[in-house]
C-alpha atoms as a PDB file:
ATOM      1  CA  UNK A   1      26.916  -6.661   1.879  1.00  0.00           C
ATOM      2  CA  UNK A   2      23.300  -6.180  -0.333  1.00  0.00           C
ATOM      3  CA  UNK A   3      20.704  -5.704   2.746  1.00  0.00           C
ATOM      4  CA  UNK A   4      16.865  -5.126   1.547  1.00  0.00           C
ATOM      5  CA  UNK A   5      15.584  -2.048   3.570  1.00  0.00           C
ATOM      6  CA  UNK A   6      12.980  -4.845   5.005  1.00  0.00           C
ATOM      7  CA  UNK A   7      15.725  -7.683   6.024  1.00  0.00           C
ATOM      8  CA  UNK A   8      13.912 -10.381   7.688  1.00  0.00           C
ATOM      9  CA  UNK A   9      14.641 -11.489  11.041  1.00  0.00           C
ATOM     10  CA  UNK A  10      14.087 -14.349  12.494  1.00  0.00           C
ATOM     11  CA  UNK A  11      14.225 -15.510  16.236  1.00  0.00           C
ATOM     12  CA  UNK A  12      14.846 -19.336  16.205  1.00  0.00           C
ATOM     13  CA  UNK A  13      12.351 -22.136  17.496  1.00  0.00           C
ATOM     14  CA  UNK A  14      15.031 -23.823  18.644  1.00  0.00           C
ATOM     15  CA  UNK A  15      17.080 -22.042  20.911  1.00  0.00           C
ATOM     16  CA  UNK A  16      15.999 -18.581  22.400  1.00  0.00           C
ATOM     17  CA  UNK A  17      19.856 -17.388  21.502  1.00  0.00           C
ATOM     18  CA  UNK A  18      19.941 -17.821  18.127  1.00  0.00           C
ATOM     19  CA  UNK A  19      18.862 -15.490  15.456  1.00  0.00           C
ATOM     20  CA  UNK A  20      18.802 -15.516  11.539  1.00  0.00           C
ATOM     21  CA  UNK A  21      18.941 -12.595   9.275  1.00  0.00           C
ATOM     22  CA  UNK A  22      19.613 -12.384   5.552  1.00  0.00           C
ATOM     23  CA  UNK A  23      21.819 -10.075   3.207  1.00  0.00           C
ATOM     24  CA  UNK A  24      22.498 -11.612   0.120  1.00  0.00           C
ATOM     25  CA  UNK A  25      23.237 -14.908   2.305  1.00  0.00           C
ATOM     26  CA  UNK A  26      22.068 -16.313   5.486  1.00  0.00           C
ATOM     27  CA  UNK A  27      23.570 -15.207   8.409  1.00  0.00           C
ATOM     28  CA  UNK A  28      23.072 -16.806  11.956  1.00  0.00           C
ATOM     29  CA  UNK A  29      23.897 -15.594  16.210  1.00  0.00           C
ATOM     30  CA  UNK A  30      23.897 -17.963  18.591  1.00  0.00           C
ATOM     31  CA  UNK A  31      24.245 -15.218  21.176  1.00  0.00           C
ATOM     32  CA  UNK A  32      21.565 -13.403  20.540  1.00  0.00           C
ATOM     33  CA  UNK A  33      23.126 -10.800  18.062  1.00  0.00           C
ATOM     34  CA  UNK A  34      26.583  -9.869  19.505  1.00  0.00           C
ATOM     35  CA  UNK A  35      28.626 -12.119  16.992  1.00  0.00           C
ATOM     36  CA  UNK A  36      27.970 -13.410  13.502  1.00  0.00           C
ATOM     37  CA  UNK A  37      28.214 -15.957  11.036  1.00  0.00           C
ATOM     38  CA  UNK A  38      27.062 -16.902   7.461  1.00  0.00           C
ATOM     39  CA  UNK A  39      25.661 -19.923   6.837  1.00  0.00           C
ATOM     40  CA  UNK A  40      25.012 -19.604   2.988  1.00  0.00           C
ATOM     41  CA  UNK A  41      27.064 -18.069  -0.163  1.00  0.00           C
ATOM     42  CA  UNK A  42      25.133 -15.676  -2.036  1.00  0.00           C
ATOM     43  CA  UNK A  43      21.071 -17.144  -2.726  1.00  0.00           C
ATOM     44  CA  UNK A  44      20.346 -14.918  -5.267  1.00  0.00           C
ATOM     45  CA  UNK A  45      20.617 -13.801  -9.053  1.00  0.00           C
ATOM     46  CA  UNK A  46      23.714 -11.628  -7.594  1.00  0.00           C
ATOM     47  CA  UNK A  47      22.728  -8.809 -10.875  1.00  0.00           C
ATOM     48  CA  UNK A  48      24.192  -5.914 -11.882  1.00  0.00           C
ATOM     49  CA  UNK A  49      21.157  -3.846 -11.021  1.00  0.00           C
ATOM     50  CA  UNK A  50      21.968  -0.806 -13.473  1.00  0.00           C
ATOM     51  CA  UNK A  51      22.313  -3.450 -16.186  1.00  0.00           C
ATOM     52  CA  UNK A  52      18.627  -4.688 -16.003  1.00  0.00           C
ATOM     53  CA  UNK A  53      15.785  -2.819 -18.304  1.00  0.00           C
ATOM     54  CA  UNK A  54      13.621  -0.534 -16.857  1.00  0.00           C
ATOM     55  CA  UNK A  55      10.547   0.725 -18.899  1.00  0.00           C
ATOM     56  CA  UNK A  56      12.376  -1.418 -22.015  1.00  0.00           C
ATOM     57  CA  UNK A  57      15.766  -0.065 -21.954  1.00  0.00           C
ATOM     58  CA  UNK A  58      18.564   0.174 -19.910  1.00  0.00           C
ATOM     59  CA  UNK A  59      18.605   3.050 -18.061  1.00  0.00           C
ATOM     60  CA  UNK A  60      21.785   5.954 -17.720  1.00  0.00           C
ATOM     61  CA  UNK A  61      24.139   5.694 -14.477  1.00  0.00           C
ATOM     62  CA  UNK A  62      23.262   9.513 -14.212  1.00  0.00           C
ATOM     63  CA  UNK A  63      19.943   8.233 -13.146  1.00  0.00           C
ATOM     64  CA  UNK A  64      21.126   9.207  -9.726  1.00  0.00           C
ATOM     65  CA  UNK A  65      17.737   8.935  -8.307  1.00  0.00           C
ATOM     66  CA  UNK A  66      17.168   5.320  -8.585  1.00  0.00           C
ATOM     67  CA  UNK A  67      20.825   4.369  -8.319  1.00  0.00           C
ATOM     68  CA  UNK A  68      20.655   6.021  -4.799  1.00  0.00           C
ATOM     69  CA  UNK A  69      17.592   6.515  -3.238  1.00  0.00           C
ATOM     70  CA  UNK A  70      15.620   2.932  -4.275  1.00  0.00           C
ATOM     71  CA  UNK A  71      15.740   0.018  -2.672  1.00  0.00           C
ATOM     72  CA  UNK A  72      19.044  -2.388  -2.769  1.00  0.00           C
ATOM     73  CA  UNK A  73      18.070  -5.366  -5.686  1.00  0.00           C
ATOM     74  CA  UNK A  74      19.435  -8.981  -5.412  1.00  0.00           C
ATOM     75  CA  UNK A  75      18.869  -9.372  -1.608  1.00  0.00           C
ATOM     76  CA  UNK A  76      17.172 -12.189   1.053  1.00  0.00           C
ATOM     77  CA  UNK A  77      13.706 -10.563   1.981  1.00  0.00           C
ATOM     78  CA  UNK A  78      12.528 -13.720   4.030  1.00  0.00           C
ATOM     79  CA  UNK A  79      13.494 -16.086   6.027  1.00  0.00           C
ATOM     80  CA  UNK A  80      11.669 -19.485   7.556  1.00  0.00           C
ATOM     81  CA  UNK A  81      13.313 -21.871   9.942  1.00  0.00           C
ATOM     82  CA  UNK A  82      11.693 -25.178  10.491  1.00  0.00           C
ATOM     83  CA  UNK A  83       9.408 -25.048  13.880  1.00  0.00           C
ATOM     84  CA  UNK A  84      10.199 -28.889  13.931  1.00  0.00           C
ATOM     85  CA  UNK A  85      13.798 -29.045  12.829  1.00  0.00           C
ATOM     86  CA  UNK A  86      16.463 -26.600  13.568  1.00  0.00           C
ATOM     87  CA  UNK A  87      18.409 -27.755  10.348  1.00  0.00           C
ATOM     88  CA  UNK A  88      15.448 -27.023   8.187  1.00  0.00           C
ATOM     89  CA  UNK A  89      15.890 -23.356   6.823  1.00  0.00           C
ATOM     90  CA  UNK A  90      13.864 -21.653   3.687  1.00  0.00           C
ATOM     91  CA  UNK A  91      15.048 -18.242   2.171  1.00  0.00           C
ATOM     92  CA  UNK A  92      13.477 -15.828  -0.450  1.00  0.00           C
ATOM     93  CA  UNK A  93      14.682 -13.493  -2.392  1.00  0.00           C
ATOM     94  CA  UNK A  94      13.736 -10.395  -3.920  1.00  0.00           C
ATOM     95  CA  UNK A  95      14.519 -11.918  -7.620  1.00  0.00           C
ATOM     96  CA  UNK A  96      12.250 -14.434  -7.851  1.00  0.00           C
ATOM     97  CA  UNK A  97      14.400 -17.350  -5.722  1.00  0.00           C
ATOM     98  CA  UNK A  98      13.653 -19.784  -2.871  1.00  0.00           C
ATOM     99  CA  UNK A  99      16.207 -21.966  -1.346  1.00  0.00           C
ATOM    100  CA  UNK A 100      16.219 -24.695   1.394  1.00  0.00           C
ATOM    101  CA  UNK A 101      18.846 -26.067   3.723  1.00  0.00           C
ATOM    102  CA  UNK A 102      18.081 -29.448   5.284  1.00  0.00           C
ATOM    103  CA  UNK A 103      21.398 -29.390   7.350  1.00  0.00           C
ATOM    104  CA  UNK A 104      21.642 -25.804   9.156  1.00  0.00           C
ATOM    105  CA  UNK A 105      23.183 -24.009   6.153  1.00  0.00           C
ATOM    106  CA  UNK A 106      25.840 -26.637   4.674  1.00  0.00           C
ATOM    107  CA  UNK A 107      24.344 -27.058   1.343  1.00  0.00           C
ATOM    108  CA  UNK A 108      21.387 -25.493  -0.242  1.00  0.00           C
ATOM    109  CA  UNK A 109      18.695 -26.244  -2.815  1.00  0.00           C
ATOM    110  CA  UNK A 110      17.890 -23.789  -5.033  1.00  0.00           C
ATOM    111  CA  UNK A 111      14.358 -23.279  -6.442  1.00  0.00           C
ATOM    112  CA  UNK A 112      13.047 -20.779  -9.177  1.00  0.00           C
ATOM    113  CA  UNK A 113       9.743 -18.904  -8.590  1.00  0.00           C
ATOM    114  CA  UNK A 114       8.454 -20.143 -11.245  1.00  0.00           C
ATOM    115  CA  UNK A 115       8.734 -23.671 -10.240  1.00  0.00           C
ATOM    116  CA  UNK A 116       6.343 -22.567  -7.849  1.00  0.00           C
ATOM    117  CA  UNK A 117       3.452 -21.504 -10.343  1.00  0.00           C
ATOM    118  CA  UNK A 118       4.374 -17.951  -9.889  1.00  0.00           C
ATOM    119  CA  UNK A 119       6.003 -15.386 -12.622  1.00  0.00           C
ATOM    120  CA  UNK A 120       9.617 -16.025 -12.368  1.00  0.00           C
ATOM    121  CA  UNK A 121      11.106 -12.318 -10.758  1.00  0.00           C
ATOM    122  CA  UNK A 122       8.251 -12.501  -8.337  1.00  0.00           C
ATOM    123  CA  UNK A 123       9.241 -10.907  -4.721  1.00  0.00           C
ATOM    124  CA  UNK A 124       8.899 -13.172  -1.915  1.00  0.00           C
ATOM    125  CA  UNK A 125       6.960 -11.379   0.725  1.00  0.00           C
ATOM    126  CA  UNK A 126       7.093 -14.219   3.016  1.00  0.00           C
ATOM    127  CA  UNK A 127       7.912 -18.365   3.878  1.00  0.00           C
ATOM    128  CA  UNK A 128       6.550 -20.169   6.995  1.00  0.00           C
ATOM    129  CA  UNK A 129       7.528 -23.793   7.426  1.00  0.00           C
ATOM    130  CA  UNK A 130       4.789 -26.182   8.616  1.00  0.00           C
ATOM    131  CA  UNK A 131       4.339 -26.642  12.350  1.00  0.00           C
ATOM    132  CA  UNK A 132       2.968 -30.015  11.750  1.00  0.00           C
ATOM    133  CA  UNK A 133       4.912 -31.869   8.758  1.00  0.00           C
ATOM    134  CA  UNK A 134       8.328 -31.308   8.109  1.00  0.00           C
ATOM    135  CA  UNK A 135       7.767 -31.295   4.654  1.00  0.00           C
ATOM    136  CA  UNK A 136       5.193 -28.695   4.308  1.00  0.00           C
ATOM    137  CA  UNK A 137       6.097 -24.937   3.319  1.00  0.00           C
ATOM    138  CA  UNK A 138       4.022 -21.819   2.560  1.00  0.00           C
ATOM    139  CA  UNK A 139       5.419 -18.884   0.621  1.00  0.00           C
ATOM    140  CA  UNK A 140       3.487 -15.773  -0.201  1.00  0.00           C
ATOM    141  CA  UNK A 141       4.303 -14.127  -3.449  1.00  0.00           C
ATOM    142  CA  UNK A 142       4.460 -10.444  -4.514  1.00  0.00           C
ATOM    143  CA  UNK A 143       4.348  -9.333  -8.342  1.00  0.00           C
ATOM    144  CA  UNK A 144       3.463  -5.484  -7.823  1.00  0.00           C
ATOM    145  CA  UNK A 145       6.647  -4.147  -9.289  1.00  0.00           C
ATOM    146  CA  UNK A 146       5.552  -5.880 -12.649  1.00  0.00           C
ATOM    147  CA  UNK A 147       2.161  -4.271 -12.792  1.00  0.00           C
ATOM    148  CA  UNK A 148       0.178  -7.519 -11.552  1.00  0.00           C
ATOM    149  CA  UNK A 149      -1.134  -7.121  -8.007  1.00  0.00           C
ATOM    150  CA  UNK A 150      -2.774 -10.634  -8.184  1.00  0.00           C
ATOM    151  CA  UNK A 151      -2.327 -13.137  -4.611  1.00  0.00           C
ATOM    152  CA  UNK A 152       0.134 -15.290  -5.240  1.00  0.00           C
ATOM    153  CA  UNK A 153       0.197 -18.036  -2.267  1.00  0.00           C
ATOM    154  CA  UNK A 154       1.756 -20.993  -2.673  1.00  0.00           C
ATOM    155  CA  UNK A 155       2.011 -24.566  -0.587  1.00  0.00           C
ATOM    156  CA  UNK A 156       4.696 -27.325  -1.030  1.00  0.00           C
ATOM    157  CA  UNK A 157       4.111 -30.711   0.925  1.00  0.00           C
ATOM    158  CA  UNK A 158       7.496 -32.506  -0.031  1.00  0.00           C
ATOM    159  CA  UNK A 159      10.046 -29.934   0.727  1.00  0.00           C
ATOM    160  CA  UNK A 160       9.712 -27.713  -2.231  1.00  0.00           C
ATOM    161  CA  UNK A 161       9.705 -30.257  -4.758  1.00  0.00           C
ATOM    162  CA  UNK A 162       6.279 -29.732  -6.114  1.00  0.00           C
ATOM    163  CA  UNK A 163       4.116 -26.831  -5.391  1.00  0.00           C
ATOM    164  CA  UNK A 164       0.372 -26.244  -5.342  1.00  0.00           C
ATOM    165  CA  UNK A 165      -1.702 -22.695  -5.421  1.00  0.00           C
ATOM    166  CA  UNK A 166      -3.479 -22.421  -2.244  1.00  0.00           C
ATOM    167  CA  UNK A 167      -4.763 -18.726  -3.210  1.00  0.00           C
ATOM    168  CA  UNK A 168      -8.434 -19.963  -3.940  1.00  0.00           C
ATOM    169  CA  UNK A 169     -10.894 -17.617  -3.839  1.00  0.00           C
ATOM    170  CA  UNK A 170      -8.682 -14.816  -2.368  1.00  0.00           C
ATOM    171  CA  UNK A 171      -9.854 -11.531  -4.306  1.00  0.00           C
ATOM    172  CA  UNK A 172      -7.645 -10.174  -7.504  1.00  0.00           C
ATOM    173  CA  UNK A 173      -5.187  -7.360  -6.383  1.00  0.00           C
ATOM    174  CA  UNK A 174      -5.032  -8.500  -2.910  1.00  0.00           C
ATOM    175  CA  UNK A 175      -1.228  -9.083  -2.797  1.00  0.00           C
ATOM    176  CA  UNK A 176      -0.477 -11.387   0.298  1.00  0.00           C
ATOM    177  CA  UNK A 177       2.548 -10.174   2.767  1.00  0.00           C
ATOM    178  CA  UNK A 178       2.154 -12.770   5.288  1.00  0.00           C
ATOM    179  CA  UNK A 179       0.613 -16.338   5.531  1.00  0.00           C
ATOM    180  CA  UNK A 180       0.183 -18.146   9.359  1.00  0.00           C
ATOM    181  CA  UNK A 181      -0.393 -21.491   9.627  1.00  0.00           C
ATOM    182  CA  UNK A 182      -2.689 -22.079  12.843  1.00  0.00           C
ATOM    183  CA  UNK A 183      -0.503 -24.249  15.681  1.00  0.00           C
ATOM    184  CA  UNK A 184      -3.563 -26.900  16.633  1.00  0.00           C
ATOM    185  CA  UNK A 185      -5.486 -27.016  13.101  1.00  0.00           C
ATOM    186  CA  UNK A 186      -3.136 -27.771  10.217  1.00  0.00           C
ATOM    187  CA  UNK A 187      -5.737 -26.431   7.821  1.00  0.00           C
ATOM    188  CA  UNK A 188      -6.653 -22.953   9.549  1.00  0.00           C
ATOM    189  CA  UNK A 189      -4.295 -20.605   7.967  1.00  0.00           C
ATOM    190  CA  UNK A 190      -4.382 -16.460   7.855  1.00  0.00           C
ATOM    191  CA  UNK A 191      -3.768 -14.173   5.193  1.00  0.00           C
ATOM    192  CA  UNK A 192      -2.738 -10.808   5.381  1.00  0.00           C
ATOM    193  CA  UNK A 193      -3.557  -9.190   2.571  1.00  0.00           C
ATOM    194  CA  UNK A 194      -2.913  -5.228   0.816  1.00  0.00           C
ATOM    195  CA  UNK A 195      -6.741  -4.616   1.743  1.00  0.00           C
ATOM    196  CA  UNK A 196      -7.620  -6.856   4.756  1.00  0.00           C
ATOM    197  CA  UNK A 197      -7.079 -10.171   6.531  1.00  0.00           C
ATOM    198  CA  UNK A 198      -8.317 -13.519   5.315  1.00  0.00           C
ATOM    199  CA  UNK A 199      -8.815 -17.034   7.327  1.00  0.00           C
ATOM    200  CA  UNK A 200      -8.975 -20.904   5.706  1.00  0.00           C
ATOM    201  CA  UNK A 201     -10.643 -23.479   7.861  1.00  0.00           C
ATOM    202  CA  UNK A 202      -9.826 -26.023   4.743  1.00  0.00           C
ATOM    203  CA  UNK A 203      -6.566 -25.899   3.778  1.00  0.00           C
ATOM    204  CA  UNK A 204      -6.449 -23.063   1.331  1.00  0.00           C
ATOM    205  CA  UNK A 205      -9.401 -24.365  -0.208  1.00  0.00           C
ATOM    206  CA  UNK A 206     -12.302 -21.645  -0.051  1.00  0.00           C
ATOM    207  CA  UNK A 207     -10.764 -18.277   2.375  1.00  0.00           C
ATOM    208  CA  UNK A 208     -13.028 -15.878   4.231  1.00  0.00           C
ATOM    209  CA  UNK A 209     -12.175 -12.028   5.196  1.00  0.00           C
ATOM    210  CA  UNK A 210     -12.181 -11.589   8.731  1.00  0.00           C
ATOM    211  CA  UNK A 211     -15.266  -9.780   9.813  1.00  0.00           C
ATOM    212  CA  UNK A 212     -14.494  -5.904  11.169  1.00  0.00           C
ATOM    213  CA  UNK A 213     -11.152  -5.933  10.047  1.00  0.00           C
ATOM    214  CA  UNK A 214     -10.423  -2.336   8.919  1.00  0.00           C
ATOM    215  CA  UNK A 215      -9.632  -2.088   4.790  1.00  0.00           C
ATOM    216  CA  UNK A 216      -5.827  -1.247   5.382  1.00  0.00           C
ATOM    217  CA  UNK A 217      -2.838  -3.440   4.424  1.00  0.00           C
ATOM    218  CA  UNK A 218      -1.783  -6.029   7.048  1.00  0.00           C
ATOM    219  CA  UNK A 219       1.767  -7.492   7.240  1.00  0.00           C
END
């Protein structure tokens, strides 16, 4: 079972029991962690990780280093349930994948990265669904392992079907880990950033770093 060494884990909306957490599929507890069961098949590339190119090769197996000390590859690093529907789940991947369930984990709808406007292996760092549309979805994007440290935020108001970049006027190389979506004002959103936290009061449209907040990464 492929766990990332940051495995997200998610306490439901729904019902104070029941808990999510993600391998290389979804898994859910409906008492509260004692007993498991998936709810997906594998949501991501599923790679041979020695296979890929690193620095334009493929690397030797006696690189014993990175075979066992780095991270595990092909793995769920975030997971979103639906604040309004208990069916509605979102899942990212460390390989550039999102996927959405719209009935608690029977069937799922796969999405590429780069549907989103982002480059296609991009990490997802993070996926909050809407607390006031169903439809709407943010997912914060992370590119540092290619070299690009840009802010990759995205927004989705029809379930993932088509995507818009809410990363405005955020500054270059502030990667985002997290995105909130205020619970009274659907267009007051937070950032947390590598260098600092940013606030929205439009939408995405023009952000705003929070004054006295210490230049530090924020997750």
């Amino acid at each position: 079972e492929r766990f990332n060494w940051d495995a997200p884990i998610e306490v439901s909306f729904h019902q104070p029991t029941r808990v999510l957490t993600g391998s290389y599929r979804v898994w859910r507890s409906d008492d509260r962690g004692d007993s498991w069961t998936p709810i997906s098949g594998d949501l991501t590339r599923n790679q041979e990780r020695i296979e890929l190119p690193v620095m334009g090769r493929q690397q030797s197996w006696d690189g014993a280093w990175d075979v066992g000390a780095m991270s595990v590859y092909n793995t769920i690093t975030s997971i979103g349930e639906s604040p309004l529907d208990e069916n509605l789940i979102w899942a990212g991947t460390d390989d550039g994948l999102l996927a959405v369930t719209e009935d608690g984990g029977d069937n799922w709808r796969r999405i590429e990265a780069s549907e989103t406007g982002v480059p296609e292996l991009a990490f997802v760092n993070d996926i909050k669904a809407g607390h006031h549309d169903r439809d709407t979805v943010f997912v914060a994007f992370d590119n540092h392992k290619y070299g690009d440290f840009a802010p990759y935020l995205v927004k989705s108001t029809d379930g993932g079907r088509t995507w818009t970049s809410i990363a405005g006027n955020l500054p270059d190389r502030h990667l985002v880990w997290r995105v909130v979506q205020d619970h009274v004002d659907p267009d007051l959103l937070f950032a947390a950033t590598e260098f600092g936290v940013f606030f929205t009061v439009d939408g995405g449209g023009s952000w705003t770093e929070l004054p006295g907040a210490p230049t530090i990464s924020f997750r």
